[in-house]
Protein backbone atom coordinates (compact mmCIF):
# COMPACT_ATOMS: atom_id res chain seq x y z
CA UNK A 1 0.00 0.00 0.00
CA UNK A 2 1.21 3.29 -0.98
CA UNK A 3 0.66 7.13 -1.32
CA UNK A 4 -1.75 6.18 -4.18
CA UNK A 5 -4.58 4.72 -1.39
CA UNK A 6 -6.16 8.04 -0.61
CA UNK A 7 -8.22 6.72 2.85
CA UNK A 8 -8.25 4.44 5.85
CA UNK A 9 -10.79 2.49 6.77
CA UNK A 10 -10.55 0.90 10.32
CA UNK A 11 -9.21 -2.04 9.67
CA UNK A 12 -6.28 -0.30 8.09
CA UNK A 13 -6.17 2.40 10.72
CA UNK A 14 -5.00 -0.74 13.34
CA UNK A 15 -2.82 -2.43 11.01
CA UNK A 16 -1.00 1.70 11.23
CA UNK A 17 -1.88 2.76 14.72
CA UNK A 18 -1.43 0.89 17.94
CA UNK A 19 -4.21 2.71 19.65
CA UNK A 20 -7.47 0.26 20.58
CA UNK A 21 -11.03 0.66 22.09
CA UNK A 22 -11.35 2.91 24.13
CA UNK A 23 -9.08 5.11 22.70
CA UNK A 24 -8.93 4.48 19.01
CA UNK A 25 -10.11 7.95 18.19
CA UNK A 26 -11.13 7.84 14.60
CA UNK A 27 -12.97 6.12 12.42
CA UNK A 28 -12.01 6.68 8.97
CA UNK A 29 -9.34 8.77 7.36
CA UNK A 30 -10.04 10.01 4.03
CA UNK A 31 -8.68 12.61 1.47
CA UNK A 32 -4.97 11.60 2.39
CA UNK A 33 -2.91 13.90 0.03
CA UNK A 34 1.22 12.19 0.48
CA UNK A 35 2.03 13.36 4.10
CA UNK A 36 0.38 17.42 3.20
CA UNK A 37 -2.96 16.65 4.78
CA UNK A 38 -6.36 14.34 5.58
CA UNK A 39 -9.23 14.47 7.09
CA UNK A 40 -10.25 12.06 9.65
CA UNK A 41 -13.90 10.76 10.62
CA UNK A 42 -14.86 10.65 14.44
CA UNK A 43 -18.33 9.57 14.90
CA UNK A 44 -19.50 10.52 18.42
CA UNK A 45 -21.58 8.21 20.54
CA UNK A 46 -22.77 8.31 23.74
CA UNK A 47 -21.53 4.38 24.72
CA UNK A 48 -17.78 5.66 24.76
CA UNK A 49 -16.21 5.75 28.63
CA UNK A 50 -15.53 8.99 28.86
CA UNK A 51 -19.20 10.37 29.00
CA UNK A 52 -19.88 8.31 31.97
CA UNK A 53 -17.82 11.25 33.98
CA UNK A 54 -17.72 14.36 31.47
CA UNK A 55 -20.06 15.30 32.32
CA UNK A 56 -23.22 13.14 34.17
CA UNK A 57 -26.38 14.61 32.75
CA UNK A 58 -24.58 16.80 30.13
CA UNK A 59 -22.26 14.74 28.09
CA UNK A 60 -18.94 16.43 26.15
CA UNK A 61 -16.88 15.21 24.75
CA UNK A 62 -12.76 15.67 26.52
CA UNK A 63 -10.72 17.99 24.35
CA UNK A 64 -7.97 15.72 25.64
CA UNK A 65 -9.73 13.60 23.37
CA UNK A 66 -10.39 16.13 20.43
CA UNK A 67 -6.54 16.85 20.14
CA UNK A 68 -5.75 13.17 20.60
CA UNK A 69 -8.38 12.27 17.52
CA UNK A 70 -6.65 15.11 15.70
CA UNK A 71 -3.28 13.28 16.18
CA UNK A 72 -4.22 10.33 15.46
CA UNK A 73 -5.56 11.49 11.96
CA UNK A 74 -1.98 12.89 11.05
CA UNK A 75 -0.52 9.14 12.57
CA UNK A 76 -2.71 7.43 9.61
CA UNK A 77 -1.62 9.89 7.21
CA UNK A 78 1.90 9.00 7.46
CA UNK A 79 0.86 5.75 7.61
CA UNK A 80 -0.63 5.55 4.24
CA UNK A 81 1.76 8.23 2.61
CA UNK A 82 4.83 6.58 4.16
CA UNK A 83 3.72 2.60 3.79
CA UNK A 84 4.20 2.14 7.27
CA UNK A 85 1.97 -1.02 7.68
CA UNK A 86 2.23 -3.33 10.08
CA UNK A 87 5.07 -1.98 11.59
CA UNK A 88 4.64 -1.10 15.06
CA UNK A 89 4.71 2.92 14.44
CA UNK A 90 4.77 4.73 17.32
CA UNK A 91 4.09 8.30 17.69
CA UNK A 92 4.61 10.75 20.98
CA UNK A 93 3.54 14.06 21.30
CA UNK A 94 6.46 16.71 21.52
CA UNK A 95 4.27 19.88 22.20
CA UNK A 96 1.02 20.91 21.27
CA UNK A 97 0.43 24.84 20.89
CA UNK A 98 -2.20 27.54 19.99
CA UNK A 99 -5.06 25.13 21.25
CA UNK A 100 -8.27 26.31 21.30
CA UNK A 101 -11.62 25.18 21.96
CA UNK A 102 -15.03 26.78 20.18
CA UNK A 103 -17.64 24.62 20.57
CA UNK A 104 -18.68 21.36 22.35
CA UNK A 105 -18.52 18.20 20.96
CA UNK A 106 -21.82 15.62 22.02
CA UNK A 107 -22.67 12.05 21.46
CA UNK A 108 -24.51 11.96 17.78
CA UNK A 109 -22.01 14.27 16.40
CA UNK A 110 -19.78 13.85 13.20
CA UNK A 111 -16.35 15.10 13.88
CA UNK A 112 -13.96 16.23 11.43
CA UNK A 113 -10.34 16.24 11.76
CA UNK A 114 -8.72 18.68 9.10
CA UNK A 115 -4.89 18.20 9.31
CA UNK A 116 -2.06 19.46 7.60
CA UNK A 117 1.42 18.73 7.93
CA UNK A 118 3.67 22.40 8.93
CA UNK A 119 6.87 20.65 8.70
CA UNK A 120 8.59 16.93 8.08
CA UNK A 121 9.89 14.93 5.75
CA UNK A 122 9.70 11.51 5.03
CA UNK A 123 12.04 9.54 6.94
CA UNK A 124 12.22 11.91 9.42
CA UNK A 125 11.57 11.60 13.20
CA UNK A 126 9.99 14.86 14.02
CA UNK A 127 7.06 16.39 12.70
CA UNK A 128 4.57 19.25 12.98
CA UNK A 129 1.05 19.28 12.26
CA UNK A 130 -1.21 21.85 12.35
CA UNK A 131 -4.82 21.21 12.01
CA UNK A 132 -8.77 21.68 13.72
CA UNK A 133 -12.08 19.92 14.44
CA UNK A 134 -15.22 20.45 12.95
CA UNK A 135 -18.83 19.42 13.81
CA UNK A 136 -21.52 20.19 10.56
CA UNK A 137 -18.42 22.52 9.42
CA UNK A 138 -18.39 24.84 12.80
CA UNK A 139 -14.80 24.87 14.47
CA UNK A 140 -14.93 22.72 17.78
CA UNK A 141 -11.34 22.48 18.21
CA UNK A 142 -7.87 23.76 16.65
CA UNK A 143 -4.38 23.58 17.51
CA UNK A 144 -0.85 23.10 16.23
CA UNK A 145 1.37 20.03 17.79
CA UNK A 146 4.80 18.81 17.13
CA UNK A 147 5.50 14.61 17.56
CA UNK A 148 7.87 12.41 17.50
CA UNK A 149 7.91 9.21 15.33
CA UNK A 150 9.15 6.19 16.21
CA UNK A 151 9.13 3.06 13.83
CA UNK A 152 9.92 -0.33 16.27
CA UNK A 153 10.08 -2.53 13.29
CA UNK A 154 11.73 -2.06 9.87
C-alpha cells in the first residue's frame, strides 16, 4: 500500500496505529494527500467511557480527546503516505500549541479532523502538524502540535 490509497478504513487504521477501544479515536481517514494533509472521521456516541464522567447529565466530549483524535488522523496519514503497515509505528507528542476550543462536541455528532502537515519529511523523526475539528463545518477544536515518530520494526 502506498501514497496512491487516498483513505483508511478501520481495519487499516489498526494495522498503522497501535491505539485500541477505548481510545482508538477515529474512524475513517479520508482525502490523504502524500504526508500534506487528511481528514479524519470521528463519529461521536454516547456508549464511549468517557461520558460516563464528562459530564453526568450533560455529556462532552474531553478535548484531551479532540486533540488526541486530531493526532491520530496525522498518525494514519503517514501511515498511508509513508507505507508504514504493520510496523509497530509509534508516535509521541512533543508539544502541542495555539489550542483552542469553540464549541462542544456531544454524542450523535460527526467530527472532522482537518490536518495538515507544517513541517517533516519523510524519513524523518519529528514532525509538525497543524490542524482543527469540525462538527456540521463549525470549528470545535484547533491547535498546532509537534511529535515524535518512532518506527519499532523495519
Amino acid at each position: 500500500m502506498t501514497a496512491e490509497l487516498k483513505s483508511a478504513d478501520i481495519q487499516l487504521i489498526q494495522r498503522i496505529l497501535p491505539h485500541r477501544y477505548p481510545f482508538l479515536l477515529v474512524d475513517k481517514v479520508v482525502d490523504i494527500d502524500e504526508t500534506r494533509s487528511s481528514r479524519g472521521i470521528k463519529n461521536v456516541t454516547m456508549n464511549e467511557p468517557h461520558f460516563q464522567g464528562h459530564f453526568p447529565g450533560t455529556p462532552i466530549m474531553p478535548g484531551v480527546t479532540i486533540i488526541e483524535a486530531m493526532a491520530q488522523t496525522a498518525g494514519v496519514m503517514l501511515g498511508v503516505a509513508m507505507d508504514i503497515i504493520d510496523r509497530e509505528l509509534l508516535i509521541y507528542f512533543m508539544s502541542i500549541d495555539k489550542c483552542k476550543f469553540r464549541r462542544k462536541v456531544i454524542p450523535g455528532d460527526v467530527m472532522e479532523m482537518h490536518m495538515t502537515t507544517l513541517r517533516g519529511k519523510p524519513g524523518g523523526k519529528v514532525w509538525k502538524f497543524g490542524g482543527r475539528a469540525t462538527v456540521a463545518g463549525e470549528s470545535a477544536a484547533e491547535a498546532e502540535f509537534s511529535a515524535y515518530v518512532d518506527l519499532q520494526k523495519d
